[in-house]
Protein backbone atom coordinates (compact mmCIF):
# COMPACT_ATOMS: atom_id res chain seq x y z
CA UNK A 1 -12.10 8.99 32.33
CA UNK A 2 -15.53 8.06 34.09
CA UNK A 3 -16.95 7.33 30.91
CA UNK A 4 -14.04 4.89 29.37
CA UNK A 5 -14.43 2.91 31.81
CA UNK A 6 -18.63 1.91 32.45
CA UNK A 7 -18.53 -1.13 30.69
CA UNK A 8 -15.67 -2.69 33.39
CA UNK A 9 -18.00 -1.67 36.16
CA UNK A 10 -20.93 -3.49 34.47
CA UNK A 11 -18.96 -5.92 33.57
CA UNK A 12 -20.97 -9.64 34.73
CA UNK A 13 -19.96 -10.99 38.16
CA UNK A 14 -20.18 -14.85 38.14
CA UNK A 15 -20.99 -16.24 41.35
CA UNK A 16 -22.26 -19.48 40.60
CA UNK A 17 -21.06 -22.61 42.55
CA UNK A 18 -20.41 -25.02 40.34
CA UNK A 19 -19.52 -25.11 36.62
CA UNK A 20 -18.83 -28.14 34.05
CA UNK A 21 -15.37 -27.86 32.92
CA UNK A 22 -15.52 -28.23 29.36
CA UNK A 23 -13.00 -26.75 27.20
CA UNK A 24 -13.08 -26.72 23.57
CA UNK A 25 -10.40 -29.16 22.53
CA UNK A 26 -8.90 -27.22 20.18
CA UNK A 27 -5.47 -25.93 20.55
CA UNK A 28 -5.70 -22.85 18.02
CA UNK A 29 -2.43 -21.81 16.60
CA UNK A 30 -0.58 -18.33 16.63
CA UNK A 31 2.10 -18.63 14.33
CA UNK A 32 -0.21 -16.27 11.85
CA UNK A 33 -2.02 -14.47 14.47
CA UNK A 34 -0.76 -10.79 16.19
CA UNK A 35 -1.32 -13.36 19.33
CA UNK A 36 0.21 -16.24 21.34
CA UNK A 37 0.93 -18.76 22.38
CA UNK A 38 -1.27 -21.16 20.61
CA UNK A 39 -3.42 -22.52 23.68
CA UNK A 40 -6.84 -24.25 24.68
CA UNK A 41 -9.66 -21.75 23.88
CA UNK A 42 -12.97 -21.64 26.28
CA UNK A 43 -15.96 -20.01 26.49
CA UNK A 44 -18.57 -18.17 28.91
CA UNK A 45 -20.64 -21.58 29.01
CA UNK A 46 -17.65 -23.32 29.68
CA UNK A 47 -14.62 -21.81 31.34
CA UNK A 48 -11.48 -22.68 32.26
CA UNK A 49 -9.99 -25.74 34.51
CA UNK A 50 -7.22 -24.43 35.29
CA UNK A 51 -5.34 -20.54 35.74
CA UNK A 52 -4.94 -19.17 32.31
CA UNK A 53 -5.08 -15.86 31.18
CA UNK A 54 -7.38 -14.23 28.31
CA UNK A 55 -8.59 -17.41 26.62
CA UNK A 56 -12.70 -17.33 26.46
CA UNK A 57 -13.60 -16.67 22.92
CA UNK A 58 -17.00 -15.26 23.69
CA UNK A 59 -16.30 -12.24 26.09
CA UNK A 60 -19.32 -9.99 26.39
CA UNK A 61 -17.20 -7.03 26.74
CA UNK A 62 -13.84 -7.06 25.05
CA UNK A 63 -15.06 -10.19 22.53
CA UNK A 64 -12.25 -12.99 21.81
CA UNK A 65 -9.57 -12.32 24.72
CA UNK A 66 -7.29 -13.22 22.78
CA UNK A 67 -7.00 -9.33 21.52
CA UNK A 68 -6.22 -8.45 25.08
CA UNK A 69 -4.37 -5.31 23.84
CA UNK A 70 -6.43 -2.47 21.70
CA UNK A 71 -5.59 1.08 21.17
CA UNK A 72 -7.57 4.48 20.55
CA UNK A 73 -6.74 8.01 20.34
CA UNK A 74 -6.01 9.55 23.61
CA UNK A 75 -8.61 12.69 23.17
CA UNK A 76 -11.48 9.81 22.93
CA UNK A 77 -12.98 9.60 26.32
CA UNK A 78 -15.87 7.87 25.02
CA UNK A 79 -16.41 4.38 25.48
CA UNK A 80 -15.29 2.01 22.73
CA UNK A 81 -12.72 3.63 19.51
CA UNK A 82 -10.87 0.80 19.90
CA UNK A 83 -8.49 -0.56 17.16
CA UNK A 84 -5.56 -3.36 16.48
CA UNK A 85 -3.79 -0.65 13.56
CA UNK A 86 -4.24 2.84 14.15
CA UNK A 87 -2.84 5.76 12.18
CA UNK A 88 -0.74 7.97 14.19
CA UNK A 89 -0.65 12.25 14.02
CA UNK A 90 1.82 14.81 14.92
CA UNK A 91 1.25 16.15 18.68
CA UNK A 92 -1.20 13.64 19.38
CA UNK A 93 -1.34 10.55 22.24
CA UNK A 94 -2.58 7.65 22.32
CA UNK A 95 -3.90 5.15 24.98
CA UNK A 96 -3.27 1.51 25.02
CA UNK A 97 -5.30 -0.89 26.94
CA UNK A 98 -4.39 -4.36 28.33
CA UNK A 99 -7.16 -6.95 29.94
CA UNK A 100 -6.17 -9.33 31.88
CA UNK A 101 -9.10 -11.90 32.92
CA UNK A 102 -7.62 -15.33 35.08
CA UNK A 103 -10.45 -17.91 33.15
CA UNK A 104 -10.52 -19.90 35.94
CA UNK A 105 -14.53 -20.59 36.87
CA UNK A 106 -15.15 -19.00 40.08
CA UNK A 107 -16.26 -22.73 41.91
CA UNK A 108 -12.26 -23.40 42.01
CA UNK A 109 -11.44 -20.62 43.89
CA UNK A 110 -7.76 -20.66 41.68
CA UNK A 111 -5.99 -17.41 42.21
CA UNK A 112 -2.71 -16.50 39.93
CA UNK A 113 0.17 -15.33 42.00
CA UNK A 114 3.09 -12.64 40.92
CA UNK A 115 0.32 -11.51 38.21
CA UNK A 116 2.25 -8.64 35.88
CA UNK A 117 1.63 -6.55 33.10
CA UNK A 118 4.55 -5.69 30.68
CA UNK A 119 4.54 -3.55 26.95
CA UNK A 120 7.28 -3.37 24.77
CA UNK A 121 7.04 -0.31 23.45
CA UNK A 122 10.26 -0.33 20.79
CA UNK A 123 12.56 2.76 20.20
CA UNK A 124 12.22 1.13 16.09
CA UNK A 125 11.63 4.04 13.75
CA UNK A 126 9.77 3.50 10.55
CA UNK A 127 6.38 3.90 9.10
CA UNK A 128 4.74 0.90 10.93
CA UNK A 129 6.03 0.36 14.24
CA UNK A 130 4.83 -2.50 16.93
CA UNK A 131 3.66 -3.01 20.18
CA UNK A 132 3.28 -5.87 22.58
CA UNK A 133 1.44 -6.59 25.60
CA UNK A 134 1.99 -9.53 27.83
CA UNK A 135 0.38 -10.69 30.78
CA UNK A 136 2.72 -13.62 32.88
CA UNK A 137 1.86 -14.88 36.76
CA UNK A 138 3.86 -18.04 38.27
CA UNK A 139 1.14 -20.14 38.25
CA UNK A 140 -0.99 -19.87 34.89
CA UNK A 141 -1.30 -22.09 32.02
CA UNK A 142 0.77 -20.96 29.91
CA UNK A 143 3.16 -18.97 32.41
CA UNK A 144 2.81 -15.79 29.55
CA UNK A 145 0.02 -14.38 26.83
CA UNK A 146 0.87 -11.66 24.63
CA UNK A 147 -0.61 -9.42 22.11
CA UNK A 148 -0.15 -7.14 19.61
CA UNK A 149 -0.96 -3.44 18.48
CA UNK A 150 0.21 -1.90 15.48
CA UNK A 151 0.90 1.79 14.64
CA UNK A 152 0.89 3.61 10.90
CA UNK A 153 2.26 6.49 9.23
CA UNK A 154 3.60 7.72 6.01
CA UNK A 155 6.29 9.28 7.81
CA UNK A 156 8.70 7.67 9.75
CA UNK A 157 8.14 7.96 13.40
CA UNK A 158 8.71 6.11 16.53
CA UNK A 159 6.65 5.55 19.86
CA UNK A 160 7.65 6.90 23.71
CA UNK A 161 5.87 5.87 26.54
CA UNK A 162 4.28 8.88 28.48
CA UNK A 163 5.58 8.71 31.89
CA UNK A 164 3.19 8.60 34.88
CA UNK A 165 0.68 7.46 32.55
CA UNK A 166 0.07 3.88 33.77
CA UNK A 167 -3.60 3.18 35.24
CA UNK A 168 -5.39 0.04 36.57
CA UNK A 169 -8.92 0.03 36.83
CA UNK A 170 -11.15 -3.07 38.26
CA UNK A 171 -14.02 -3.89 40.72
CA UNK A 172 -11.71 -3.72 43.92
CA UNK A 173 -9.28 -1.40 45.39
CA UNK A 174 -9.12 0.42 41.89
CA UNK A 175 -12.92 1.00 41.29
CA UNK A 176 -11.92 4.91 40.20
CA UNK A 177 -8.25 4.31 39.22
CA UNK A 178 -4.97 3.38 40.85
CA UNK A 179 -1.49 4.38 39.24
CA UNK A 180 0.62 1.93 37.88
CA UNK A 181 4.85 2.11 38.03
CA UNK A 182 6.34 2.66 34.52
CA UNK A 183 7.97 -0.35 34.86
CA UNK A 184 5.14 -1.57 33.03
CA UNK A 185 7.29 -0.60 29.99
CA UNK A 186 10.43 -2.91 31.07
CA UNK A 187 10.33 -6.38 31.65
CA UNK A 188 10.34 -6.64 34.67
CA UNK A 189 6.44 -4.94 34.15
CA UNK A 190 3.86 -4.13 37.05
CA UNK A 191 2.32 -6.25 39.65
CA UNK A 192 -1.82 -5.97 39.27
CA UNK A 193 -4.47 -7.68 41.42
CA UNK A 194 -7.66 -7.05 42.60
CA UNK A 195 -7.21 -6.16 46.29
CA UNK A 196 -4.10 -4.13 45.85
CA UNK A 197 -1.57 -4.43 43.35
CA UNK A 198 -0.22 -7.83 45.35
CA UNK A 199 -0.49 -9.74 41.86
CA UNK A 200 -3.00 -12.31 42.96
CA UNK A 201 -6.20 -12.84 40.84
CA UNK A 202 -8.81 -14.58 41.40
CA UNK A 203 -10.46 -16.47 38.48
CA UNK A 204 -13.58 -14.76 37.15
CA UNK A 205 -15.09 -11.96 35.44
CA UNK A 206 -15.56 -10.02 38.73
CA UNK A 207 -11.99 -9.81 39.34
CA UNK A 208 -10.84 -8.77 36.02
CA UNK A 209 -8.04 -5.86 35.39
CA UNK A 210 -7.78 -3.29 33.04
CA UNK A 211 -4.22 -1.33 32.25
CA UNK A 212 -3.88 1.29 30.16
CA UNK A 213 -1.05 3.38 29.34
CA UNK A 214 -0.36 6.28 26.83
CA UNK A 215 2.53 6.50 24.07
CA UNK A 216 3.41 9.36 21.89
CA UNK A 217 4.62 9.17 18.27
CA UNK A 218 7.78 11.41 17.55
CA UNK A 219 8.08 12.72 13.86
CA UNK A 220 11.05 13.90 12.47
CA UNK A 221 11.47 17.41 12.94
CA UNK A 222 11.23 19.02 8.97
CA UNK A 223 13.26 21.10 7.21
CA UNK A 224 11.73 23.26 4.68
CA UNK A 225 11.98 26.82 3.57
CA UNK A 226 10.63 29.19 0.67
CA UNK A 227 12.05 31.72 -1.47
CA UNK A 228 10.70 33.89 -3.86
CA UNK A 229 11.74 36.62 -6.55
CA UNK A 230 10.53 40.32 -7.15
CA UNK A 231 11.38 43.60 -9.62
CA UNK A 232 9.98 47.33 -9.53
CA UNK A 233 11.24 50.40 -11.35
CA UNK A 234 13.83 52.72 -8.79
CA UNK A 235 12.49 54.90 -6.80
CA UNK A 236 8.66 53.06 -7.03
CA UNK A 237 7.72 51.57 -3.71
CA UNK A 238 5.29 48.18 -4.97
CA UNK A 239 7.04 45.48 -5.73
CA UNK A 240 5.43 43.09 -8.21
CA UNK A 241 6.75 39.59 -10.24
CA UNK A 242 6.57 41.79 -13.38
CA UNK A 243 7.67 45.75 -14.80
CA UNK A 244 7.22 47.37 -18.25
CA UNK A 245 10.72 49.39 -17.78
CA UNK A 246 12.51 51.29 -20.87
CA UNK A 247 15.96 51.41 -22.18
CA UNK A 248 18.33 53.22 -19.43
CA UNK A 249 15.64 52.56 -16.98
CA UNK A 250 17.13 51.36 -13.36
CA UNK A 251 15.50 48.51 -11.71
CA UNK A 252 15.62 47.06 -8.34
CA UNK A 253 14.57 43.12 -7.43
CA UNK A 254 14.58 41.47 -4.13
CA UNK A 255 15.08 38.36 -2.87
CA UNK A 256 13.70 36.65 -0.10
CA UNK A 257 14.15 33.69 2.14
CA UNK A 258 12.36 31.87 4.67
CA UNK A 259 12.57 29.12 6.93
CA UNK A 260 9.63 27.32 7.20
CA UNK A 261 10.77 24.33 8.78
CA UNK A 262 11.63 23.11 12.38
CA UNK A 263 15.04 22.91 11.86
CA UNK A 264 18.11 25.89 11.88
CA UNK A 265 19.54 26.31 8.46
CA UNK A 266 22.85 27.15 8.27
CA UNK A 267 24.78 28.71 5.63
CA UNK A 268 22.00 29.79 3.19
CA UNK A 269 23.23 30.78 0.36
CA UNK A 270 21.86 32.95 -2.86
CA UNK A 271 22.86 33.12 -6.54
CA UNK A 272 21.57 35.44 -8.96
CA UNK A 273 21.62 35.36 -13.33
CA UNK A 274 20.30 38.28 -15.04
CA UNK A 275 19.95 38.07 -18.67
CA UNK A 276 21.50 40.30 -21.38
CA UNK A 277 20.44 43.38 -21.46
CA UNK A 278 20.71 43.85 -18.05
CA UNK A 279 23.66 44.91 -16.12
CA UNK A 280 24.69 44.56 -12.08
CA UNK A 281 25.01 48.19 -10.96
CA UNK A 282 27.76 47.22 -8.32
CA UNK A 283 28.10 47.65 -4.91
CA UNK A 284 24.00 47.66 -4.87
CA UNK A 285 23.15 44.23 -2.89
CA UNK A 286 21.26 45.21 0.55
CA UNK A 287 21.08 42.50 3.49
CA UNK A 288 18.11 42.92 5.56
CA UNK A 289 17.87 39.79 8.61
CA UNK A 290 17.13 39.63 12.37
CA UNK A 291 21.02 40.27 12.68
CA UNK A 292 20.90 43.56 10.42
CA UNK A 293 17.39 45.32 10.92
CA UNK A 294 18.55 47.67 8.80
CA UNK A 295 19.73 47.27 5.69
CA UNK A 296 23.46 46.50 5.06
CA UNK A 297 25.48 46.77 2.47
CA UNK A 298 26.88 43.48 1.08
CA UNK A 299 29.33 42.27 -1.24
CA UNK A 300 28.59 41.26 -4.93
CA UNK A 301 29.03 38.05 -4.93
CA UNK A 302 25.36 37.30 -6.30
CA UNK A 303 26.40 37.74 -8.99
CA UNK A 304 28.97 34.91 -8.81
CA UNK A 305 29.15 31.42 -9.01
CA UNK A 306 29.30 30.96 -5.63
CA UNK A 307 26.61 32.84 -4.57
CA UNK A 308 26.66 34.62 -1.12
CA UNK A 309 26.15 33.38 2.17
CA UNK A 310 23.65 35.16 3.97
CA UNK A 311 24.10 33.10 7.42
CA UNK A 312 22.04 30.89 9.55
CA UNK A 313 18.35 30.67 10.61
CA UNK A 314 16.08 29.87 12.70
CA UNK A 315 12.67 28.12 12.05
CA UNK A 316 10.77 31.00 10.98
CA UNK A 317 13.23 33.88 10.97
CA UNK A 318 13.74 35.62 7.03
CA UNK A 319 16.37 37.03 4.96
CA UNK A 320 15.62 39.85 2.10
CA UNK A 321 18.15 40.97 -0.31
CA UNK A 322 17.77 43.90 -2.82
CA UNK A 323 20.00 44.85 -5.77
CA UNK A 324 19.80 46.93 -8.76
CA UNK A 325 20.48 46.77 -12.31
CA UNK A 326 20.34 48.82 -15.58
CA UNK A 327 18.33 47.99 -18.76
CA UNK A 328 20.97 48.18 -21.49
CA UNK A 329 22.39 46.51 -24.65
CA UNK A 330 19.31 47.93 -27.61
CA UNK A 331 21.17 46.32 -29.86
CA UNK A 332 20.74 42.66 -27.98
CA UNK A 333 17.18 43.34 -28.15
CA UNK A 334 14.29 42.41 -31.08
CA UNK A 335 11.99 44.46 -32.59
CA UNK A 336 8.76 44.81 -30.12
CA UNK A 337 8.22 43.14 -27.10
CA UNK A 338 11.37 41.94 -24.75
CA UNK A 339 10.68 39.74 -21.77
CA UNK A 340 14.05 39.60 -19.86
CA UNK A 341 14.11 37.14 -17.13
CA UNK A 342 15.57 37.17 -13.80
CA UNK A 343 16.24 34.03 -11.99
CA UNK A 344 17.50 33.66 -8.29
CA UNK A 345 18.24 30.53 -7.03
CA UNK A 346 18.50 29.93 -2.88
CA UNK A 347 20.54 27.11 -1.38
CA UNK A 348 20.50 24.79 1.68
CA UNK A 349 21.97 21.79 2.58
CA UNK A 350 21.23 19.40 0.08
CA UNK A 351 18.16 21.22 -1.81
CA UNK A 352 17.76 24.23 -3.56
CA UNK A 353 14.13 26.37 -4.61
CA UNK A 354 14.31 28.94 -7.81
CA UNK A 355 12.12 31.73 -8.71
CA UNK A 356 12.48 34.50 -11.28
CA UNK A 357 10.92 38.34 -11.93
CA UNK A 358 10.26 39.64 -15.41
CA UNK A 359 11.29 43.23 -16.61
CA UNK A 360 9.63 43.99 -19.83
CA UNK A 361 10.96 46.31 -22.48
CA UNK A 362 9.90 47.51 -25.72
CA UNK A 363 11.85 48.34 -28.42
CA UNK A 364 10.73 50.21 -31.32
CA UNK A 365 12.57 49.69 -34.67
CA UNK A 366 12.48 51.56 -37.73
CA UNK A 367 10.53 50.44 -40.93
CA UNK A 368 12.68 48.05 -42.66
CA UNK A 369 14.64 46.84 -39.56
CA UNK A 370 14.56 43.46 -38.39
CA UNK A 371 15.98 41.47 -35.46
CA UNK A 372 18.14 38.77 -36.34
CA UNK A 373 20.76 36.04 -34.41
CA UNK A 374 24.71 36.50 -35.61
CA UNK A 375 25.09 32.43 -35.66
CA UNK A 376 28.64 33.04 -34.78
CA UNK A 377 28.52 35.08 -31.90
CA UNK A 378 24.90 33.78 -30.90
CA UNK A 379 23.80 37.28 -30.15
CA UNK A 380 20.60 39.17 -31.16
CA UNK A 381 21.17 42.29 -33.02
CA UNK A 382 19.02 44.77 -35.14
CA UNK A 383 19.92 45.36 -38.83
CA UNK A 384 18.01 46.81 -41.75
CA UNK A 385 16.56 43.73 -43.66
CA UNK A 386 18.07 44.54 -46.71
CA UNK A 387 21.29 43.62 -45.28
CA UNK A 388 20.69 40.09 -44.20
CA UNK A 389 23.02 37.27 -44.77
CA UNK A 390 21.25 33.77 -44.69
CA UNK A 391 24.81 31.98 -44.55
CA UNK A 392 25.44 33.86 -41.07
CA UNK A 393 22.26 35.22 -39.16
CA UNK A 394 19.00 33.54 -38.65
CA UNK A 395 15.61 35.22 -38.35
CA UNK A 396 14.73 32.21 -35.43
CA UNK A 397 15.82 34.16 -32.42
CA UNK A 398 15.81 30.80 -31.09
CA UNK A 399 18.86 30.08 -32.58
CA UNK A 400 20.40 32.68 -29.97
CA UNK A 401 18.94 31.80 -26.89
CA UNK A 402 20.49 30.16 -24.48
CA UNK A 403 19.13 26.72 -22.58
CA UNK A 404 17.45 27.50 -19.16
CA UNK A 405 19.55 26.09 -15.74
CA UNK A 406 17.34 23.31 -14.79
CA UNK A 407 17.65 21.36 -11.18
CA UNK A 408 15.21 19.75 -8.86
CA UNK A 409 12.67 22.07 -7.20
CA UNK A 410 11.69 19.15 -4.55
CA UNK A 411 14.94 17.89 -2.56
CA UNK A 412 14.37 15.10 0.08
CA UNK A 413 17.03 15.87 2.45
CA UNK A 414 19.25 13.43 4.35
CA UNK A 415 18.19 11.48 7.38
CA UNK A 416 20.10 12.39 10.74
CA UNK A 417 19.97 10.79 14.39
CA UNK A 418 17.91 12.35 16.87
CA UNK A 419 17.23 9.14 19.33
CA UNK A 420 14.01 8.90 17.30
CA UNK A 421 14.09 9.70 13.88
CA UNK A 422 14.69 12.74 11.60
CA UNK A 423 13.16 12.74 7.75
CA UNK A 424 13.53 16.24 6.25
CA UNK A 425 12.00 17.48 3.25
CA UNK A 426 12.70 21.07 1.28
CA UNK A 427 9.88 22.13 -0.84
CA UNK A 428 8.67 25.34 -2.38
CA UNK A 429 5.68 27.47 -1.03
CA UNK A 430 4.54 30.61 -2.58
CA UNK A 431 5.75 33.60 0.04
CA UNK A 432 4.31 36.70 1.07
CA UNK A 433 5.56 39.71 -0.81
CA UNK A 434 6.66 41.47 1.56
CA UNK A 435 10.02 42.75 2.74
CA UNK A 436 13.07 44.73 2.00
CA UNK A 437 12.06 48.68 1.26
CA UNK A 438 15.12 50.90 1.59
């Protein structure tokens, strides 16, 4: 961290005897301000009378002390990057730094006693979260200064202090670095100084501190998976979203599931609804997991209303099923070109993803036949036009088809504990086709 930390070695050493003790006579207040307390501000030209911490306006290096705590992303080793509101990222740290400058001119030879350094770095989770940095000895004016950082996501997150990662730097005993405790994080905080960390600092730029520390934002772990839907004719090996397939013609579809997430999913279940015109061959649904390498033989409850469960899973880890049906039911089809659609739907807790495959059949009719809907039964059947009844079929094969399941495709799923925060999400991405061959 050579580099951070150039500017504090630079930094102006004022050695002059004596100094006019002017102070601005404005007390500036903090009610509105990430700051506090409201106190006397001073400047270079005109420094303090008294012990008091981080009050000079016109700092050459860190500006108006009274933004005594900054933040920058950990990975930046350069010098400046730093910020009051920073946006946090997954897997990445972050380093705080705390000044602490006594303003007392050097001719006074007034040295704060018990000098510490405390954060509060809060366990809150949400989307902005806080931190303050104080800096409190037993003899300044006031007896504590504190400042604030802030930290911003869309996610909810919260911050944890990295252990160990406490560091005072100055012009004394800690020219290349001395450790702080991580009681810097409690109240009780850290002793600095400039000779040792004994807490006593002398008033002047030459004895300044610097403190940093490193926090980490924790993101809810997310729970997310994919599913997707495919058909080919029996005994072909490609499997595709789409077949041209002929009356009698077997065809096989598999499903699969993914988790994509961070978190296990438990009791994943799968429900299947194929159209008329095509029937379940039974005892035809294959499992294929991590548990059954090789394909098992399942029950056929896909083709139920409650689905089947095919177990638990682990972030990353894939089910496949495969199951066959028969094109059937000519008469249910029209004239020309059928489109019969497949639809699988996967469930977790609290979300559920859909996909479908198409088989595609076409029926040829003799001249003078014509599709039509019975109105009564709502079914599509194939009569010769001469025989149509206006009063009880309809040429709109509309009239016959039945309204598509609809549900959510995006689920935001429920919050849960985990000391930190948890926000889970379920959302569809398009899979690999790959899978399930036997």
């Amino acid at each position: 961290m050579g580099k951070l930390f150039t500017i504090l070695r630079r930094a102006p050493k004022r050695t002059s005897a004596v100094l006019t003790m002017v102070a601005a006579a404005v007390i500036i207040p903090a009610s509105l301000l990430a700051w506090g307390p409201g106190r006397t501000m001073y400047t270079i030209d005109h420094p303090a009378d008294k012990i008091t911490f981080n009050s000079i306006t016109d700092n050459p290096v860190v500006g108006n002390e009274t933004n005594f705590v900054v933040v920058k992303d950990a990975a930046n080793t350069a010098d400046g990057g730093w910020q009051d509101n920073i946006t946090v990222q997954p897997g990445k740290e972050y380093l705080v730094r705390v000044y602490v400058h006594n303003n007392a001119a050097t001719s006074l030879n007034l040295k704060a006693t018990n000098t510490r350094v405390s954060a509060s770095v809060p366990t809150t989770t949400a989307k902005n979260v806080s931190v303050s940095g104080f800096v409190t000895a037993d003899n300044s004016d006031p007896l504590k200064v504190w400042d604030d950082i802030h930290f911003n996501s869309d996610k909810d997150f919260n911050l944890a202090y990295v252990a160990g990662s406490a560091e005072i730097y100055n012009n004394g005993y800690a020219k290349n670095g001395a450790s702080l405790p991580d009681s810097i994080v409690t109240s009780t905080g850290a002793l600095v100084g400039y000779n040792g960390p004994d807490g006593v600092v002398p008033g002047c730029f030459q004895y300044a501190n610097y403190v940093y520390f490193k926090v980490k934002p924790q993101f809810a772990p997310v729970n997310k998976f994919e599913t997707s839907k495919q058909v080919r004719i029996a005994g072909q090996t490609a499997w595709s979203e789409s077949v041209n397939a002929n009356i009698g013609d077997t065809v096989e579809y598999q499903i699969k599931y993914q988790n994509t997430g961070e978190t296990v999913q438990n009791n994943v279940v799968v429900k299947d609804f194929l159209p008329n015109s095509l029937s379940y061959i039974k005892g035809s649904t294959y499992l294929k997991n991590g548990n059954n390498p090789t394909p098992k033989n399942v029950s056929d409850n896909l083709m139920t209303s409650g689905g089947i469960n095919i177990g638990g899973y682990n972030p990353g880890a894939a089910g496949y099923l495969k199951f066959s049906a028969k094109v059937v039911g000519s008469e249910a089809l029209e004239c020309g070109k059928n489109t019969l659609v497949n639809k699988e739907q996967t469930i977790v807790d609290n979300g559920y993803l859909e996909d479908t495959a198409n088989v595609v059949v076409n029926k040829e009719c003799q001249p003078g036949d014509v599709s039509v809907c019975v109105l009564a039964t709502k079914k599509i059947v194939t009569i010769n036009e001469s025989d149509f009844d206006s009063k009880t079929m309809s040429k709109d094969l509309s009239d016959c088809v039945e309204l598509p399941h609809t549900g959510p495709t995006e689920n935001i799923v429920a919050m849960i504990g985990l000391g930190a925060l948890v926000a889970s999400i379920g959302y569809y991405v398009a899979s690999r086709r790959v899978g399930l061959n036997q």
